[in-house]
N, C-alpha and C. Protein backbone atom coordinates (compact mmCIF):
# COMPACT_ATOMS: atom_id res chain seq x y z
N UNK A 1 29.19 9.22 1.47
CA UNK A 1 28.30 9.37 0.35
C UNK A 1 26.86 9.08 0.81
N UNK A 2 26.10 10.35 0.27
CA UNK A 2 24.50 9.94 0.70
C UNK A 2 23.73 9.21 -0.25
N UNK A 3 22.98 8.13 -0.27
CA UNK A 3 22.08 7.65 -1.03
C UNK A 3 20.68 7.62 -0.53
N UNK A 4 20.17 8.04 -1.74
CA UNK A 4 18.71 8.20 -1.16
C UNK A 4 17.71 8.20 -2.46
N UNK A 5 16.31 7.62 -2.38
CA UNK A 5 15.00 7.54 -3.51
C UNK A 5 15.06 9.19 -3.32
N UNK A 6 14.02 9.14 -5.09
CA UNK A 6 13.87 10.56 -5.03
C UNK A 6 12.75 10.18 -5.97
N UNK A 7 11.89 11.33 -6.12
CA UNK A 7 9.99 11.05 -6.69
C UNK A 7 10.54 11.36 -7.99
N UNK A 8 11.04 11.20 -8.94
CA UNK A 8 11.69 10.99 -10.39
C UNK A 8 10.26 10.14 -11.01
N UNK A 9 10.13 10.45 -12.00
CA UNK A 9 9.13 8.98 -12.21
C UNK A 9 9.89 7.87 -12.68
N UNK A 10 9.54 7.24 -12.08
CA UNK A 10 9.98 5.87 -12.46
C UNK A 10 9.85 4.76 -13.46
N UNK A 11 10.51 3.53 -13.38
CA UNK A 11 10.36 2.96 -14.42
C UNK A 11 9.62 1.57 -13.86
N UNK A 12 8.99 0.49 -14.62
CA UNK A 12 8.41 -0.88 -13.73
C UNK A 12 6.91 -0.54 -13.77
N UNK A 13 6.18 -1.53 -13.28
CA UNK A 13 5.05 -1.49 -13.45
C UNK A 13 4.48 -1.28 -11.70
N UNK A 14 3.49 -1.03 -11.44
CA UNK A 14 2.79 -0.83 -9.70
C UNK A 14 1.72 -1.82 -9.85
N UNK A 15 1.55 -2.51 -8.36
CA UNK A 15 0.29 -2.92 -8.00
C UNK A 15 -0.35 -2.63 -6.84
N UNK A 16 -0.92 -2.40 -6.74
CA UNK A 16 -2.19 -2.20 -5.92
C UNK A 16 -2.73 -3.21 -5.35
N UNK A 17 -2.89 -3.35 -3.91
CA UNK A 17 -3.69 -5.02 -3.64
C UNK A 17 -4.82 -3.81 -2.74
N UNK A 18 -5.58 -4.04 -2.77
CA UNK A 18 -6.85 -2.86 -1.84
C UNK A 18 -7.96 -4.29 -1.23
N UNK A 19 -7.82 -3.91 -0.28
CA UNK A 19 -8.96 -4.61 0.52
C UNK A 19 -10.71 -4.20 0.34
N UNK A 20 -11.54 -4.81 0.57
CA UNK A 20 -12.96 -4.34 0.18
C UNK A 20 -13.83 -4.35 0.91
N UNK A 21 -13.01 -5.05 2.42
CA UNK A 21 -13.70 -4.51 3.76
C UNK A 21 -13.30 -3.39 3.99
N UNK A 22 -14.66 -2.53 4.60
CA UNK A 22 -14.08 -1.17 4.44
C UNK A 22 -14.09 -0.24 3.68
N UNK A 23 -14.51 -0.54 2.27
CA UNK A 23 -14.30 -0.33 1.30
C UNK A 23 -14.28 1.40 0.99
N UNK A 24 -15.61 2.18 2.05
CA UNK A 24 -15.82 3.56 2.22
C UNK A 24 -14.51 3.90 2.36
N UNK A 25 -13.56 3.60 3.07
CA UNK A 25 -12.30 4.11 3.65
C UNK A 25 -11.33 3.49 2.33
N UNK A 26 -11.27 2.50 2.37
CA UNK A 26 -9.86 1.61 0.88
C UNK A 26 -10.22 2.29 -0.41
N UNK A 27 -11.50 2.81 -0.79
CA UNK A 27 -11.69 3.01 -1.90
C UNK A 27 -11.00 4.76 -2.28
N UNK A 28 -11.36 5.85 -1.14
CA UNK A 28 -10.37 6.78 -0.79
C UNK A 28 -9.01 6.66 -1.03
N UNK A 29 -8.44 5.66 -0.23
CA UNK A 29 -7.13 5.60 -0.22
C UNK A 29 -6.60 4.75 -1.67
N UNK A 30 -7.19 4.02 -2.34
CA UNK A 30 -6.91 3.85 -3.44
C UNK A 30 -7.10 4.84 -4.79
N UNK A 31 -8.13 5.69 -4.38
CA UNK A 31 -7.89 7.18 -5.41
C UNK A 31 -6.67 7.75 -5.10
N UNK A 32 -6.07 8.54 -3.48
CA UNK A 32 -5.02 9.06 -3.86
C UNK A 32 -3.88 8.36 -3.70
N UNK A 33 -3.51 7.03 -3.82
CA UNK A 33 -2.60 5.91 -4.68
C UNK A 33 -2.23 6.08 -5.91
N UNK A 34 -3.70 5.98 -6.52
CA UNK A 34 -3.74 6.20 -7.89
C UNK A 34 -3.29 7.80 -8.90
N UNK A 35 -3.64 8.49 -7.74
CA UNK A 35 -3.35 10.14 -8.23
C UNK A 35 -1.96 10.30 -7.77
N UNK A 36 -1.31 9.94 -7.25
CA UNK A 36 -0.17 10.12 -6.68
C UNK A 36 1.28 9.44 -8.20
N UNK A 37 1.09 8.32 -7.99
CA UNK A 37 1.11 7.52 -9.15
C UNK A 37 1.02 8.57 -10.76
N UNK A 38 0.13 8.58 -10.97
CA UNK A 38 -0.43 9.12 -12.43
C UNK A 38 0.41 10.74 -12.10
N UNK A 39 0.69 11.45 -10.98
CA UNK A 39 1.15 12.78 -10.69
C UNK A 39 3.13 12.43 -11.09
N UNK A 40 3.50 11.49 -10.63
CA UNK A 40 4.50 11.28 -10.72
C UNK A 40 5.06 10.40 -11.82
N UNK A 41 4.18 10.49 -13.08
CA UNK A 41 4.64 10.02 -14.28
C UNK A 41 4.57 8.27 -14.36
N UNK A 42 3.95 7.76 -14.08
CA UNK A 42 3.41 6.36 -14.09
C UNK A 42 2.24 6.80 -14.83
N UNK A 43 2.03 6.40 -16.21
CA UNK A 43 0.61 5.60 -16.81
C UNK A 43 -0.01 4.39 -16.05
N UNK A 44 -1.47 4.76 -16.39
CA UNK A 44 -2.34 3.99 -15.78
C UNK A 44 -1.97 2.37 -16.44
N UNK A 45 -1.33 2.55 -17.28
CA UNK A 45 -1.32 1.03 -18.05
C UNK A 45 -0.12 0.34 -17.74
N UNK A 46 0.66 1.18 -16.31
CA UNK A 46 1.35 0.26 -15.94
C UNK A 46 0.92 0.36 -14.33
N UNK A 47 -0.44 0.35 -14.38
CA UNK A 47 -0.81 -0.03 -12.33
C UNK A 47 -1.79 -1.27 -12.79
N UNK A 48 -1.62 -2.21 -11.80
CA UNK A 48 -2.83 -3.33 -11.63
C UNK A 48 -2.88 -3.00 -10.34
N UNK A 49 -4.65 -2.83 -10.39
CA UNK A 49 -5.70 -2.62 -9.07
C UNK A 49 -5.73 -4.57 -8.41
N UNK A 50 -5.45 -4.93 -7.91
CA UNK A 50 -6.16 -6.18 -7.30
C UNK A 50 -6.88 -6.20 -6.56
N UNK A 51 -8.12 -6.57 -6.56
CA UNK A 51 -8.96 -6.58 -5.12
C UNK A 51 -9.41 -8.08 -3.96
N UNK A 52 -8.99 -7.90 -2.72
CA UNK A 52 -8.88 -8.79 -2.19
C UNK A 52 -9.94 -8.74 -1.48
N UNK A 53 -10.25 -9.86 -0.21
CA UNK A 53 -11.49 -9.50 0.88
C UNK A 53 -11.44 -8.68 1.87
N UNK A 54 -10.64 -9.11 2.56
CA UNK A 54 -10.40 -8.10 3.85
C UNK A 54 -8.18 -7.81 3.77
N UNK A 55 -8.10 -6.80 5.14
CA UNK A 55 -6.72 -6.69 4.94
C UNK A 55 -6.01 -7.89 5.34
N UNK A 56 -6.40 -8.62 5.83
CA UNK A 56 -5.98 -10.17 6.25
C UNK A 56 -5.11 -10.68 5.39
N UNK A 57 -6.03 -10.12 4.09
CA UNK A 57 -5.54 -11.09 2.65
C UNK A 57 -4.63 -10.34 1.90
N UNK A 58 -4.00 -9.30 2.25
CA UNK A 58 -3.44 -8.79 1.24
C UNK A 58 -1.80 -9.47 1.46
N UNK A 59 -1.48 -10.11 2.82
CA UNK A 59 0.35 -10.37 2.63
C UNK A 59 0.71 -11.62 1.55
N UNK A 60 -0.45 -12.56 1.49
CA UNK A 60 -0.61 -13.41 0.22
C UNK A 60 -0.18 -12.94 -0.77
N UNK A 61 -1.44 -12.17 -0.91
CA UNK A 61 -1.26 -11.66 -2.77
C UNK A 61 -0.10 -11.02 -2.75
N UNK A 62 -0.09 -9.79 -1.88
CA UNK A 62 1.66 -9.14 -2.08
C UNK A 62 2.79 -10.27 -2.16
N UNK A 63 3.03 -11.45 -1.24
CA UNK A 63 4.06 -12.19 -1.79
C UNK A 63 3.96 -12.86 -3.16
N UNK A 64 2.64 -13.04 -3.52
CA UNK A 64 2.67 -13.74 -4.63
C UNK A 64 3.42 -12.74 -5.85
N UNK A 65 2.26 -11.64 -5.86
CA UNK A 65 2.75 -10.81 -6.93
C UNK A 65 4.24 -10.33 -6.72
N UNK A 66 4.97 -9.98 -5.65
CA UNK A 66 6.54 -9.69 -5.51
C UNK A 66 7.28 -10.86 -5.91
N UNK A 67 6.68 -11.98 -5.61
CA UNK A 67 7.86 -13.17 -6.67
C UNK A 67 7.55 -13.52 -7.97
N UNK A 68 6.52 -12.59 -8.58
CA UNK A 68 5.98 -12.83 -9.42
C UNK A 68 7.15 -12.72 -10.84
N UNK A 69 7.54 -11.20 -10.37
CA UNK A 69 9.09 -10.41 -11.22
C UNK A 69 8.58 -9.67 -12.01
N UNK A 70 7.19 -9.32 -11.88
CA UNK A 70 6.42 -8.63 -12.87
C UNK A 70 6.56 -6.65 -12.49
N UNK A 71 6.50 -6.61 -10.80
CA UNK A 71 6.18 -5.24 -10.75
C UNK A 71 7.53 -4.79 -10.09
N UNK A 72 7.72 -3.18 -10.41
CA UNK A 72 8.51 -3.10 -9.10
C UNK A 72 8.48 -2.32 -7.82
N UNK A 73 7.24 -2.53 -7.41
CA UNK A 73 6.93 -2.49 -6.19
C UNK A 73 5.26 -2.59 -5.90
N UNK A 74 4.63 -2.85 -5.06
CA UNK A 74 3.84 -3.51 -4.50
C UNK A 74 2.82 -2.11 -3.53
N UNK A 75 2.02 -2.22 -3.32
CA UNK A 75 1.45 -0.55 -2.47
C UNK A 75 -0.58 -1.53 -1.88
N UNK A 76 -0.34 -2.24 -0.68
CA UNK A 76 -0.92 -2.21 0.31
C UNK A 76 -1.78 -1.34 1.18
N UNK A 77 -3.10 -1.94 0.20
CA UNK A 77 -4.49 -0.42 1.42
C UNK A 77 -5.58 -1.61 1.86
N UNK A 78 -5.47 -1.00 2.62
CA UNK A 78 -6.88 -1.50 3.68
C UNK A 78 -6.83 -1.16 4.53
N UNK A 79 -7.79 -0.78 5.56
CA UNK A 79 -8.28 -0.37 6.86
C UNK A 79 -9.17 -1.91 8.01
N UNK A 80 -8.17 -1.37 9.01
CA UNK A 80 -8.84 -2.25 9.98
C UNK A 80 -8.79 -1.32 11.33
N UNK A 81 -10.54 -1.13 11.68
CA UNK A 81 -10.92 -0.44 12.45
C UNK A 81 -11.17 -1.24 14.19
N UNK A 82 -11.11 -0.61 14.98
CA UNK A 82 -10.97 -1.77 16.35
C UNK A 82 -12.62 -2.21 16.58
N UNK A 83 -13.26 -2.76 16.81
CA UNK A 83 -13.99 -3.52 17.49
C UNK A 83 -14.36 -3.27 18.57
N UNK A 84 -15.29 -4.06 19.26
CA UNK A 84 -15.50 -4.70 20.75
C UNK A 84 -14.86 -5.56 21.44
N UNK A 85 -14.15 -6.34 19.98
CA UNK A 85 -13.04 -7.69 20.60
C UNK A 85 -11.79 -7.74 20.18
N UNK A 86 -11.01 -8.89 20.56
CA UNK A 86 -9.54 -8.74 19.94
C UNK A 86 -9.21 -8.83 18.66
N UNK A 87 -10.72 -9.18 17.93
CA UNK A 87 -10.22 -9.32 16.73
C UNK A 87 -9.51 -8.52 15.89
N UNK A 88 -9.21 -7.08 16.05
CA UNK A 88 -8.94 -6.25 15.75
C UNK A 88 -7.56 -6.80 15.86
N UNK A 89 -6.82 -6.76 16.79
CA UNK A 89 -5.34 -7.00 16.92
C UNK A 89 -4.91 -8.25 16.19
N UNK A 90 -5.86 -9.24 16.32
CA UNK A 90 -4.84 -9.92 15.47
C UNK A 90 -4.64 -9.79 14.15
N UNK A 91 -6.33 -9.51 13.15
CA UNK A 91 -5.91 -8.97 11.82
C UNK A 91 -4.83 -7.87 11.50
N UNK A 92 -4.76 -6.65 12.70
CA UNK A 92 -4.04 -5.39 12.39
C UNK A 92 -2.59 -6.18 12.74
N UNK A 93 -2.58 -6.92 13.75
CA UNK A 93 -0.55 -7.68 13.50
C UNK A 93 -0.38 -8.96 13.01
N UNK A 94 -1.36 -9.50 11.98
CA UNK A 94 -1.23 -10.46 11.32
C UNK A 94 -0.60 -9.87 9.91
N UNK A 95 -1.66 -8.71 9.54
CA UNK A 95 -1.52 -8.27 8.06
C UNK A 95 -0.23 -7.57 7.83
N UNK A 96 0.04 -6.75 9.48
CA UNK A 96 1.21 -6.16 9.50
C UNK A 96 2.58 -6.82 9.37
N UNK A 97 2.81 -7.94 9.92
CA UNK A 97 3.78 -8.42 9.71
C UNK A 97 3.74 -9.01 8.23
N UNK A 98 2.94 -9.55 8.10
CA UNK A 98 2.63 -10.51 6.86
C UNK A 98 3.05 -9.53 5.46
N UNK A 99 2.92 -8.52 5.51
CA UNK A 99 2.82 -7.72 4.48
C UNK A 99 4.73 -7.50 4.37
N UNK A 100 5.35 -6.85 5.69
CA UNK A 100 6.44 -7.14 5.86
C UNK A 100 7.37 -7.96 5.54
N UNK A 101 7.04 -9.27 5.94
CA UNK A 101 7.59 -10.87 5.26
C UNK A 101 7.73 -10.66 3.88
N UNK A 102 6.46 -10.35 3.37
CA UNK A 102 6.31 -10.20 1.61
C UNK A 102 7.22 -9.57 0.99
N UNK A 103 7.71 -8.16 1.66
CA UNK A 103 8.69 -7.31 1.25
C UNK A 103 9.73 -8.22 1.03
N UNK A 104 10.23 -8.58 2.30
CA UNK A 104 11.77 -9.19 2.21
C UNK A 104 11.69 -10.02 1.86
N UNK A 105 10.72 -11.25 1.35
CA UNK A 105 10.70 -12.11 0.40
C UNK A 105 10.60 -12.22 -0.66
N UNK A 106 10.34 -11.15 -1.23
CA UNK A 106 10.19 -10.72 -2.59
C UNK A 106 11.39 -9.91 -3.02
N UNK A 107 11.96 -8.93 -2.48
CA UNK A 107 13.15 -8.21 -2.48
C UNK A 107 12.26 -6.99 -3.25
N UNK A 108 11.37 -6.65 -3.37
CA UNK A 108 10.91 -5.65 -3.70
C UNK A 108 10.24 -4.42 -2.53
N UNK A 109 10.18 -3.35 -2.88
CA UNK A 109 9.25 -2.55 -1.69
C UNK A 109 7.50 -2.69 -2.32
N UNK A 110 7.32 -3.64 -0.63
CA UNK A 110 6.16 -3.70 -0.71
C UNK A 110 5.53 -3.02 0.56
N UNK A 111 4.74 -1.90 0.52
CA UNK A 111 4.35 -0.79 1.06
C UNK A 111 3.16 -0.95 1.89
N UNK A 112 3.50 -0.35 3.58
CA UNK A 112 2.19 -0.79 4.05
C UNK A 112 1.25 0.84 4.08
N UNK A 113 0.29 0.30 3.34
CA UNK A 113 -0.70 1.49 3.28
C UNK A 113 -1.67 0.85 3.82
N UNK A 114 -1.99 0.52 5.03
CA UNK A 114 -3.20 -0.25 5.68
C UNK A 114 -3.41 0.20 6.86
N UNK A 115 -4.70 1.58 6.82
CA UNK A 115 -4.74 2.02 8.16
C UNK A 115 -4.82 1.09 9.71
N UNK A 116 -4.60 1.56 10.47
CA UNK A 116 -5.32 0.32 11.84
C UNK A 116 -5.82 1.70 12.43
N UNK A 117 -6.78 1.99 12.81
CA UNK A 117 -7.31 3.08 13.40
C UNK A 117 -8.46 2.33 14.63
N UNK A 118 -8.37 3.65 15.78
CA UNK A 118 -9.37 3.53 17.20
C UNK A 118 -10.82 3.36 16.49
N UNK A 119 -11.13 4.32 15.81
CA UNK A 119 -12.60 4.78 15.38
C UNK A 119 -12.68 5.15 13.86
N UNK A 120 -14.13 5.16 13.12
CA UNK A 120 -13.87 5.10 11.87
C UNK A 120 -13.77 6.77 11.71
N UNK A 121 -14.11 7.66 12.33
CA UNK A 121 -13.16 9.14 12.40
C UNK A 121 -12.34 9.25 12.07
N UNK A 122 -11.38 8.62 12.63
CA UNK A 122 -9.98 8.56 11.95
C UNK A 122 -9.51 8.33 11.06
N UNK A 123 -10.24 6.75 10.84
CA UNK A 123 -10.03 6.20 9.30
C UNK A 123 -10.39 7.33 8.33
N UNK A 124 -11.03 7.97 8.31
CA UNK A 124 -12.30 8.93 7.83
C UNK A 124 -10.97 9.97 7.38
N UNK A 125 -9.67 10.88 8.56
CA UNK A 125 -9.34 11.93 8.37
C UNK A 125 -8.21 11.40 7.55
N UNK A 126 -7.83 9.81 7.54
CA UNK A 126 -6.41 9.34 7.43
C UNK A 126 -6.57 8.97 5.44
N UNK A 127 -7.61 9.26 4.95
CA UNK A 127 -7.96 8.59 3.61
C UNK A 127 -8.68 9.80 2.85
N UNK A 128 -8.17 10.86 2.83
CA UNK A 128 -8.30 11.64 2.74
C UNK A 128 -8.93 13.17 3.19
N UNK A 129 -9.34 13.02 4.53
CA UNK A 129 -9.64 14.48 5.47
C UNK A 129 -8.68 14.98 6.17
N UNK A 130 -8.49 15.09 7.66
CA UNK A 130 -7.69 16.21 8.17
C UNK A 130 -6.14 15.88 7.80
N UNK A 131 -5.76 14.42 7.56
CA UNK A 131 -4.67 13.77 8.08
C UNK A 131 -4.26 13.85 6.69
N UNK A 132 -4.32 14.13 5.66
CA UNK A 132 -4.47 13.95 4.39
C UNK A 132 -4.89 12.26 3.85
N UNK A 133 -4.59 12.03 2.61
CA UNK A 133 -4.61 10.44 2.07
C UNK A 133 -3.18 9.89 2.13
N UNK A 134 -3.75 8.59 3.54
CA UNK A 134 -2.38 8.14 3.13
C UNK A 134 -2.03 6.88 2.39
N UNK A 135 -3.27 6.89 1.29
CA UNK A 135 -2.88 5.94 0.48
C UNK A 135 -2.20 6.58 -0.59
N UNK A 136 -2.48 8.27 -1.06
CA UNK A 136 -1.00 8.73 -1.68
C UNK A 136 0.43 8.64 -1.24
N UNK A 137 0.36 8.96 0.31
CA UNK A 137 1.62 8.42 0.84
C UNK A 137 2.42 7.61 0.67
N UNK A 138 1.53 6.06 0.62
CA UNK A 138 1.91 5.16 0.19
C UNK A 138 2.49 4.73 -1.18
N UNK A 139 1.90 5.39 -2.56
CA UNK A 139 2.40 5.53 -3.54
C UNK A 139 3.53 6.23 -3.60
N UNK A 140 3.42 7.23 -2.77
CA UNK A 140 4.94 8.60 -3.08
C UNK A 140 6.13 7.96 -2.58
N UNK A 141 5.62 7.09 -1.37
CA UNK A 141 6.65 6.11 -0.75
C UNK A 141 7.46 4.85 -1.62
N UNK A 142 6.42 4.37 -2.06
CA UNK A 142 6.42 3.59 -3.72
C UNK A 142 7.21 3.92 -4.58
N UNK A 143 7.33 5.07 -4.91
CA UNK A 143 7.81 5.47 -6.06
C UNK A 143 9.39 5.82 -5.51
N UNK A 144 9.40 6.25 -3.65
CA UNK A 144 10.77 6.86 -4.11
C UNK A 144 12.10 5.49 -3.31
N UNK A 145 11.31 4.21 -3.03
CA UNK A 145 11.80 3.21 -2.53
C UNK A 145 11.92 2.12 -3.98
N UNK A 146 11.60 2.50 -4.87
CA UNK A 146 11.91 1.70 -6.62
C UNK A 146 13.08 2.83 -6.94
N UNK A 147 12.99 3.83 -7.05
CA UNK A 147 14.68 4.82 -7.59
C UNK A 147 15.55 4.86 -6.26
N UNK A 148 14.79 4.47 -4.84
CA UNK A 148 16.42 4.08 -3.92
C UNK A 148 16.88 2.31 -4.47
N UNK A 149 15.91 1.60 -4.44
CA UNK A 149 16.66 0.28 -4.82
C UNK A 149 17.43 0.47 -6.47
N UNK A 150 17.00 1.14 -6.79
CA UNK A 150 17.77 1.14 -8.23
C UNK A 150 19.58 1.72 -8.13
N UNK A 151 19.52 2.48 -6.85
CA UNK A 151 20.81 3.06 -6.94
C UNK A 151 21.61 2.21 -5.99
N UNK A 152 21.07 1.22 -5.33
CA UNK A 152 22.40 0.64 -4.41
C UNK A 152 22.67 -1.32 -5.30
């Protein structure tokens, strides 16, 4: 027997945690979040936008809000672009794991929509230019990981 999410609209409420470093790039990827969402039968009056500082901060709030019992599922944007120094790596595998943890501590899908990109080009094609938005991704992902947990 196959089980599998499917883009149905769903039922539960969404949150959004968006970072505000960056913001040229998060603010993109939080439009097609939001359009993705609203395309697949979610009202706006069941998404909360949260805005945090940088992507550092978002595996916090995602665990908070996933034990919260309020949403059912969680959708992670921010961009972290590389540097001159390492700082880059540790925010991009701090937030990464961290965001991860949140998931399985929460038992909800909490979604990483947080570019790590070489150059802000990229960031640029990945938030809506060549690469499309993959902060819709992240919602479509959203939506079809709340109707797979619903069926097992």
């Amino acid at each position: 027997m196959l089980i599998e999410g499917d883009l149905s609209s769903p039922t539960g409420r969404f949150a959004i945690i968006a970072a505000r470093f960056n913001s040229i790039i998060v603010d993109a990827l939080l439009g097609g979040s939001l359009d993705a969402l609203k395309r697949h039968g979610v009202p706006d009056d069941r998404v909360d936008v949260v805005r945090v500082p940088g992507s550092f901060e978002i595996p916090l709030v995602a665990e908070r809000l996933g034990k919260s019992g309020k949403y059912a599922a969680i959708i992670c944007l921010g961009a972290v672009i590389k540097g001159d120094t390492d700082h880059y790596d540790h925010v991009a595998g701090g937030t990464t794991s961290g965001i991860a943890h949140a998931g399985l501590s929460a038992g909800i899908p909490v979604i990483f929509g947080v570019l790590t990109c070489d150059t802000l080009e990229q960031a640029i094609n990945r938030a809506g230019g060549k690469a499309g938005n993959k902060g819709y991704e992240a919602a479509v992902t959203a939506i079809e990981m709340v109707n797979l947990l619903r069926k097992i």
